[in-house]
C-alpha atoms as a PDB file:
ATOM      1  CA  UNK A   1     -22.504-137.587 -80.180  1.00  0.00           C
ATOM      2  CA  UNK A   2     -19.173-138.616 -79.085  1.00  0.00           C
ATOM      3  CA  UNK A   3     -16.330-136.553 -77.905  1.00  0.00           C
ATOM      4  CA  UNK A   4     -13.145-137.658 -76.190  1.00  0.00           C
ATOM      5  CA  UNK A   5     -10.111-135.517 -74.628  1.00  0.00           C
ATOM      6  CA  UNK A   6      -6.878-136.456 -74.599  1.00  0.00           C
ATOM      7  CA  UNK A   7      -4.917-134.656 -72.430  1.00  0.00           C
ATOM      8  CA  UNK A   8      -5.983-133.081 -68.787  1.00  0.00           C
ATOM      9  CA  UNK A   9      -8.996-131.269 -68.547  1.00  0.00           C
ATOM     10  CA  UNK A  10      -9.253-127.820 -66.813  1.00  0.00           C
ATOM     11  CA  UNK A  11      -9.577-128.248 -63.078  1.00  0.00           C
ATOM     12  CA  UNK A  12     -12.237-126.279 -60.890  1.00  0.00           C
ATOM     13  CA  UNK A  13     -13.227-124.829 -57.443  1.00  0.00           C
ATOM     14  CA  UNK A  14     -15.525-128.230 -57.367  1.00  0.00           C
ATOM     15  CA  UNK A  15     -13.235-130.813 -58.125  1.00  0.00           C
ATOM     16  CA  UNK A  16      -9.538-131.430 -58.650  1.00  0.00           C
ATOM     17  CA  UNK A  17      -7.815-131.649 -62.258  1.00  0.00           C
ATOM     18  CA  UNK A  18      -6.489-135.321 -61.163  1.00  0.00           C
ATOM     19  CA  UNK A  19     -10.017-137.026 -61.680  1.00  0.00           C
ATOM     20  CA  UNK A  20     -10.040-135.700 -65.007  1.00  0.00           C
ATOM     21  CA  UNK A  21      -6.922-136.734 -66.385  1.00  0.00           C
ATOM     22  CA  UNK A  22      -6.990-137.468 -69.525  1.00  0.00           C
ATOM     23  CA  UNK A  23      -7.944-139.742 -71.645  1.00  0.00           C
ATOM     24  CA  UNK A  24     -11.423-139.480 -71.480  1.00  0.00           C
ATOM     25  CA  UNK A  25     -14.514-138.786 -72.314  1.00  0.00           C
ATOM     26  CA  UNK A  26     -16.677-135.628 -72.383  1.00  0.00           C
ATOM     27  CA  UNK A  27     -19.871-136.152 -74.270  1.00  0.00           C
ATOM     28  CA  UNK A  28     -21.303-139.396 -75.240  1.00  0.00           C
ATOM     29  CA  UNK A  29     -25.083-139.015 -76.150  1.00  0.00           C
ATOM     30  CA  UNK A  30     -28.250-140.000 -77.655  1.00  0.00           C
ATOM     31  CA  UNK A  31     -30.410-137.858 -78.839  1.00  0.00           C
ATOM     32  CA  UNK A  32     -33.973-138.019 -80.376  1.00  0.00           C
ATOM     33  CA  UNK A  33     -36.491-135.833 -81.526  1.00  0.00           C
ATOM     34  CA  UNK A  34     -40.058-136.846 -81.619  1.00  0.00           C
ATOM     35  CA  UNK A  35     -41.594-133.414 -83.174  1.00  0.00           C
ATOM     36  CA  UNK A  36     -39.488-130.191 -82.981  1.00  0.00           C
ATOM     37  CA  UNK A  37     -41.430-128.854 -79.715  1.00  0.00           C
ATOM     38  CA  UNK A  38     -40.506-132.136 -77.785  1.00  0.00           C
ATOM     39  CA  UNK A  39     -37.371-134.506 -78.054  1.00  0.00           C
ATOM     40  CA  UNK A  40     -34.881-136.475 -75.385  1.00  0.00           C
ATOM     41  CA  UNK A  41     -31.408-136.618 -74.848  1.00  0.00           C
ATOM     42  CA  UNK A  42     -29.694-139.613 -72.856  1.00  0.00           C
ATOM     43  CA  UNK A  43     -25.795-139.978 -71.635  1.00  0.00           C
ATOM     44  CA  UNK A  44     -23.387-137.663 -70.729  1.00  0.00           C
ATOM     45  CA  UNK A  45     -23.554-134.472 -71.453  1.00  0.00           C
ATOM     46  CA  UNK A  46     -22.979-130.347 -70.487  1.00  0.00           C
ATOM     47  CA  UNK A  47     -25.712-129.262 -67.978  1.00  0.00           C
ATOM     48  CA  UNK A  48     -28.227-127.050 -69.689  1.00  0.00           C
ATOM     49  CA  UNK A  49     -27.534-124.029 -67.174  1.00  0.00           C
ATOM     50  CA  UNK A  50     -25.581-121.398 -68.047  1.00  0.00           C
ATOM     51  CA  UNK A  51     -25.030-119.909 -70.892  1.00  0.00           C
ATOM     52  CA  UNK A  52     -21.567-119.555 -70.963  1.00  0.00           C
ATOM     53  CA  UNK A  53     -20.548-123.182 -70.480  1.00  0.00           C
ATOM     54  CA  UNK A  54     -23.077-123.966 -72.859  1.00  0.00           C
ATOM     55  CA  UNK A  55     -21.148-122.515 -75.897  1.00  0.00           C
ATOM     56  CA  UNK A  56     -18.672-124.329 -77.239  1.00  0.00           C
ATOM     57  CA  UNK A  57     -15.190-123.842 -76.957  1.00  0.00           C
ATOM     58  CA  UNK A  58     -14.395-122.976 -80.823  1.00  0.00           C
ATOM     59  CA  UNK A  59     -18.009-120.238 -80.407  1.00  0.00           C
ATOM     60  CA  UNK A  60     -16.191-118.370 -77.610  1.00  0.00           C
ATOM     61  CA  UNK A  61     -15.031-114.935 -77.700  1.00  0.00           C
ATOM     62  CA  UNK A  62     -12.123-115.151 -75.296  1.00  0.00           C
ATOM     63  CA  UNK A  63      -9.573-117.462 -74.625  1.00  0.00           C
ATOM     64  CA  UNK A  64     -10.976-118.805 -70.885  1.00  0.00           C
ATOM     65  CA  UNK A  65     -14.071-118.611 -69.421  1.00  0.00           C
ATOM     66  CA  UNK A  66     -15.262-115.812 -66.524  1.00  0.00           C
ATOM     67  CA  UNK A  67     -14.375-116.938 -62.711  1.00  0.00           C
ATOM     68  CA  UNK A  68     -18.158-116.364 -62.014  1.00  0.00           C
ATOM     69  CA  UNK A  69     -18.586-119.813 -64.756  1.00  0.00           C
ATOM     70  CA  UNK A  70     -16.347-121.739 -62.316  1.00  0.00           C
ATOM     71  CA  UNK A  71     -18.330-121.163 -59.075  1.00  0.00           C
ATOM     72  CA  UNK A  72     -22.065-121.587 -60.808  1.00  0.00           C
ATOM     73  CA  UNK A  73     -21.531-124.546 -63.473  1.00  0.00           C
ATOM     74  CA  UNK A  74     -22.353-128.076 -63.172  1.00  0.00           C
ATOM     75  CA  UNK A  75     -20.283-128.663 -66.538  1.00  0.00           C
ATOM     76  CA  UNK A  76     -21.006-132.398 -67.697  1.00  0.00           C
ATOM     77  CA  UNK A  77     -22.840-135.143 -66.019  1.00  0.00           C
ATOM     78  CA  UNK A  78     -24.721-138.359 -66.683  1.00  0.00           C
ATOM     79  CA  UNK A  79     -28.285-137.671 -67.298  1.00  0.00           C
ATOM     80  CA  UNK A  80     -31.925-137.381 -69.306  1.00  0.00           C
ATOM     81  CA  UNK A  81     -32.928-134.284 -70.651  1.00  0.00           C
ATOM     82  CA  UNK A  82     -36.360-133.559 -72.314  1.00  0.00           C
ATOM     83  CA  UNK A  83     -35.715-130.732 -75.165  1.00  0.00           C
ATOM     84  CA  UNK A  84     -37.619-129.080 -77.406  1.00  0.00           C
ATOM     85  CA  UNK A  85     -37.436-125.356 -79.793  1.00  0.00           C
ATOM     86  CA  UNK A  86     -41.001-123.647 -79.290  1.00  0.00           C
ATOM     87  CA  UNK A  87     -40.766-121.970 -82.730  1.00  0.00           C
ATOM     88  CA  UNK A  88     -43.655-120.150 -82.388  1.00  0.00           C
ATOM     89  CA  UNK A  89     -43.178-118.101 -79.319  1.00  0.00           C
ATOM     90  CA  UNK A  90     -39.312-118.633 -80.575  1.00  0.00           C
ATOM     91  CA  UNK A  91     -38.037-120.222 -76.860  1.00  0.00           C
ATOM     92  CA  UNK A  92     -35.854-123.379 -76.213  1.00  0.00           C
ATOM     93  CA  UNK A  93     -36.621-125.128 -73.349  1.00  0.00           C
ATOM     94  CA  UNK A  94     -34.171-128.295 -71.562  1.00  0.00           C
ATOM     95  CA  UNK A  95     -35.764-130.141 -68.585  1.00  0.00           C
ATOM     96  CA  UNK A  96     -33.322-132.435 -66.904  1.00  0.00           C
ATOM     97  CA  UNK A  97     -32.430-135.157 -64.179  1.00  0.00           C
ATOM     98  CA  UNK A  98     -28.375-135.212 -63.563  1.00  0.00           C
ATOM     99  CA  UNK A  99     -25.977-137.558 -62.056  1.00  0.00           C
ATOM    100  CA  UNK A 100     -25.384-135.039 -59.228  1.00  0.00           C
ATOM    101  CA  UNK A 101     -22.934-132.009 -60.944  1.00  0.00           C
ATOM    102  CA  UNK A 102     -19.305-132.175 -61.441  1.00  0.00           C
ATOM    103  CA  UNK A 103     -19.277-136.090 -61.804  1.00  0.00           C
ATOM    104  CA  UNK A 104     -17.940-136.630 -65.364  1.00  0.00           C
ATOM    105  CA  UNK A 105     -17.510-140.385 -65.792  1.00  0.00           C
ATOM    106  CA  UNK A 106     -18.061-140.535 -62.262  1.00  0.00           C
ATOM    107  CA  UNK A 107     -20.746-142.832 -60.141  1.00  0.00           C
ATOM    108  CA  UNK A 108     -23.061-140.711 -57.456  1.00  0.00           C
ATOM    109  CA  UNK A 109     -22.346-139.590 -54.528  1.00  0.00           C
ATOM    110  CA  UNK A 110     -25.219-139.172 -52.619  1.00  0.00           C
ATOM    111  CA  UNK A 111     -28.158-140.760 -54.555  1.00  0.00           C
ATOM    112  CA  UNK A 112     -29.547-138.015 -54.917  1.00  0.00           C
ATOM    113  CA  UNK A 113     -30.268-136.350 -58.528  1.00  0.00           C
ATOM    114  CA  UNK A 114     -29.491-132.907 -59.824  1.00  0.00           C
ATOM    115  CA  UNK A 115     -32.867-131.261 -61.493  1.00  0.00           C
ATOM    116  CA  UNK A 116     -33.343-128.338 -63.514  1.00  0.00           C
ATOM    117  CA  UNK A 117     -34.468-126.490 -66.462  1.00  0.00           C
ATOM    118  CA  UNK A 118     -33.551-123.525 -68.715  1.00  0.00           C
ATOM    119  CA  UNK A 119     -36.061-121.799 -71.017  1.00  0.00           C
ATOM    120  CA  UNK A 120     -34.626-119.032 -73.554  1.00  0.00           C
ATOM    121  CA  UNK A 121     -36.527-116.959 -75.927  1.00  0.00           C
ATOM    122  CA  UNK A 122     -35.014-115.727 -78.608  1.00  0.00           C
ATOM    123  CA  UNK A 123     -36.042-111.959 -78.959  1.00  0.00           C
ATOM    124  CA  UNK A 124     -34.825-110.925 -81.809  1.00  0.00           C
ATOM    125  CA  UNK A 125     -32.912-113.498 -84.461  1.00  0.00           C
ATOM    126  CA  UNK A 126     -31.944-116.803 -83.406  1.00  0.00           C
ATOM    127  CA  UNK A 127     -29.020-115.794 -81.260  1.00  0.00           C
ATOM    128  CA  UNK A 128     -27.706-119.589 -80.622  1.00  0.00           C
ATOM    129  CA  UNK A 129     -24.962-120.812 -78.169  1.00  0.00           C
ATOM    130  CA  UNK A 130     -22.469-118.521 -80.259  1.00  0.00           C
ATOM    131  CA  UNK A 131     -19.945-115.796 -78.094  1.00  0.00           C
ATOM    132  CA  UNK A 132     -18.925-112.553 -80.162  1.00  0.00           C
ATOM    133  CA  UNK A 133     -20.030-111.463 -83.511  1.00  0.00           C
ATOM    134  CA  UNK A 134     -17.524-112.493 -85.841  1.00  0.00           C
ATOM    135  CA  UNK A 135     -19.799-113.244 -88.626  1.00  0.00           C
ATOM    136  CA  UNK A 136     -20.922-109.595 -88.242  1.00  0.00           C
ATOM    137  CA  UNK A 137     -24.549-110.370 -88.455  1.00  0.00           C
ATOM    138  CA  UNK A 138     -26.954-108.026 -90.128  1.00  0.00           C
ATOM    139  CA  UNK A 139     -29.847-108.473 -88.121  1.00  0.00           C
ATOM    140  CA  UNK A 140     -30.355-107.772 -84.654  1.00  0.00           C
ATOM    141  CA  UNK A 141     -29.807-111.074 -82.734  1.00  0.00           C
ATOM    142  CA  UNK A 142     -31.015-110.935 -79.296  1.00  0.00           C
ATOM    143  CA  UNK A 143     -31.302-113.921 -76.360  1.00  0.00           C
ATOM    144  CA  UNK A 144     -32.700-113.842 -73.123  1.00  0.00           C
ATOM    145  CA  UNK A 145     -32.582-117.024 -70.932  1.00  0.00           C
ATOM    146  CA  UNK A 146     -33.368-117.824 -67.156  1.00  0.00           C
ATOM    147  CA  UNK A 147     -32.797-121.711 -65.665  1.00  0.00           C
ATOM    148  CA  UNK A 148     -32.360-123.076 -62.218  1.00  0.00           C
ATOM    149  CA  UNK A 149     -31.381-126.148 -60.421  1.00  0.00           C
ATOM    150  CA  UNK A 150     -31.672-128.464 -57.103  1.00  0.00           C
ATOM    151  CA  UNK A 151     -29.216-130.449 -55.595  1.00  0.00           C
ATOM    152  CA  UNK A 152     -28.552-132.335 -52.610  1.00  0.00           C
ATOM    153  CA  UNK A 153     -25.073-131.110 -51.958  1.00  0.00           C
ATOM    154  CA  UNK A 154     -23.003-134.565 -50.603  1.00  0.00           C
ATOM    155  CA  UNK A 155     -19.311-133.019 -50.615  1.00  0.00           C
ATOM    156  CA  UNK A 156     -18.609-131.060 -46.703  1.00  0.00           C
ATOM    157  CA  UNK A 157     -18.603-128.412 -45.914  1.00  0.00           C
ATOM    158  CA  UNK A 158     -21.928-128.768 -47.220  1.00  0.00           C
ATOM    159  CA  UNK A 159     -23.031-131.943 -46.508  1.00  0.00           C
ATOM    160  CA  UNK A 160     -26.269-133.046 -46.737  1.00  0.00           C
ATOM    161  CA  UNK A 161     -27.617-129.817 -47.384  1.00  0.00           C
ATOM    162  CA  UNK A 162     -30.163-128.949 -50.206  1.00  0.00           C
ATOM    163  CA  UNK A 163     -28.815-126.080 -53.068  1.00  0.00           C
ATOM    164  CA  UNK A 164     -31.448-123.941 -55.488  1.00  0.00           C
ATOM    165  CA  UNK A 165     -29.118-122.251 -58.197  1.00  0.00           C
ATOM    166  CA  UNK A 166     -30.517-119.807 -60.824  1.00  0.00           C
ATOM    167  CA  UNK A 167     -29.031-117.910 -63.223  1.00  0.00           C
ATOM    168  CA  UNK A 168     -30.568-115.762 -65.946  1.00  0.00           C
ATOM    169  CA  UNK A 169     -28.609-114.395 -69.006  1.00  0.00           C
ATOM    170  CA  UNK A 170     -28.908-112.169 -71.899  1.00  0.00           C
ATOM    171  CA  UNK A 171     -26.838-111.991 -75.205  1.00  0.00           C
ATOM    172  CA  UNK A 172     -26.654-109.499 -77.790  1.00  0.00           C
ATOM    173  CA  UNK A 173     -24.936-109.261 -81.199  1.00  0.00           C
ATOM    174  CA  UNK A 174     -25.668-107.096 -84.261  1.00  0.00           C
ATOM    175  CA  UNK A 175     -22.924-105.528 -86.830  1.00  0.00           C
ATOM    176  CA  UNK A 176     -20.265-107.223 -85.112  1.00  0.00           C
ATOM    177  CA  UNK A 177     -20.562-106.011 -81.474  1.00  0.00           C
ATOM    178  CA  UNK A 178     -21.806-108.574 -78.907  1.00  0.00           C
ATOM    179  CA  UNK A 179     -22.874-108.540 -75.108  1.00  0.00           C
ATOM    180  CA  UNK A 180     -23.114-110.892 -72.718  1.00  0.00           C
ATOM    181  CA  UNK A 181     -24.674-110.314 -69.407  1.00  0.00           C
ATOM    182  CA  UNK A 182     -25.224-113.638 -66.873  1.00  0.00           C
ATOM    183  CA  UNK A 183     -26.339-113.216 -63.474  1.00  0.00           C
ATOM    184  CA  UNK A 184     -26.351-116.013 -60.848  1.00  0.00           C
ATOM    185  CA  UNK A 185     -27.713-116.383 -57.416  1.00  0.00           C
ATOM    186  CA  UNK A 186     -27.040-119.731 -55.096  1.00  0.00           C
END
């Protein structure tokens, strides 16, 4: 996958709207799947964290994204991913090695690696990264996901000092109504 932005992107608490200026580029992947339980990504790519990040832009319900998404994402980053859909116990899993967080198309920092993982089981349905209900689904579709991540912060204040962030999420849609509930602690 390949996906480039032309203009600015949105800036955050993180890192100043200036380093991403636009042109540039957002994803630019490789993925492969060896069997559906087990399967690699390589590039650059969203973090597999939160939920809400995770969706698309065209899949959300609103026109922006919660504050809480602009404290607790790591957004895109160079990386490798092992991924895999666990149909029979119907969870996704992502377990990953990032750049460092916040470094699109940028070099490390601090030689140090981001690592994390996300596991979601889908409950009910197959709930996907999808915000709202505006296909008004007739089945109960139902998502509950937990993931967490390490990093050796390098930017001060917090220099040098190791970070543990987890977040765990659930989504709901059925009939057209939707919920979705994230909660995040650093």
């Amino acid at each position: 996958k390949i996906e480039l932005e032309l203009v600015a992107g949105r800036p955050t608490l993180a890192s100043e709207a200036a380093l991403f200026g636009g042109p540039n580029l957002r994803d630019a992947y490789i993925e492969y799947e060896f069997k559906p339980w087990i399967g690699i990504r390589v590039g650059q790519f969203k973090t597999p964290y939160n939920r809400e990040e995770l969706t698309a832009s065209w899949h959300s319900q609103l026109v922006d994204l919660s504050l809480t998404n602009e404290v607790f994402t790591y957004e895109r980053d160079f990386g490798l991913a092992l991924i895999g859909d666990l149909g029979e116990i119907k969870a996704e899993y992502a377990l990953y090695a990032m750049n460092e967080g916040n470094n699109r198309n940028l070099s490390n920092k601090n030689n140090e690696l981001l690592l994390g993982g996300r596991l979601v089981f889908n409950i009910a349905g197959e709930h996907r990264y999808t915000l709202g209900d505006v296909n008004h689904s007739e089945e109960v579709q139902l998502a509950l996901g937990v993931a967490s991540v390490y990093n050796k912060v390098a930017n001060a204040p917090a220099a040098d000092q190791s970070l543990l962030t987890n977040t765990g999420d659930i989504a709901f849609r059925y009939l057209g109504a939707s919920f979705l509930g994230e909660w995040h602690f650093m």
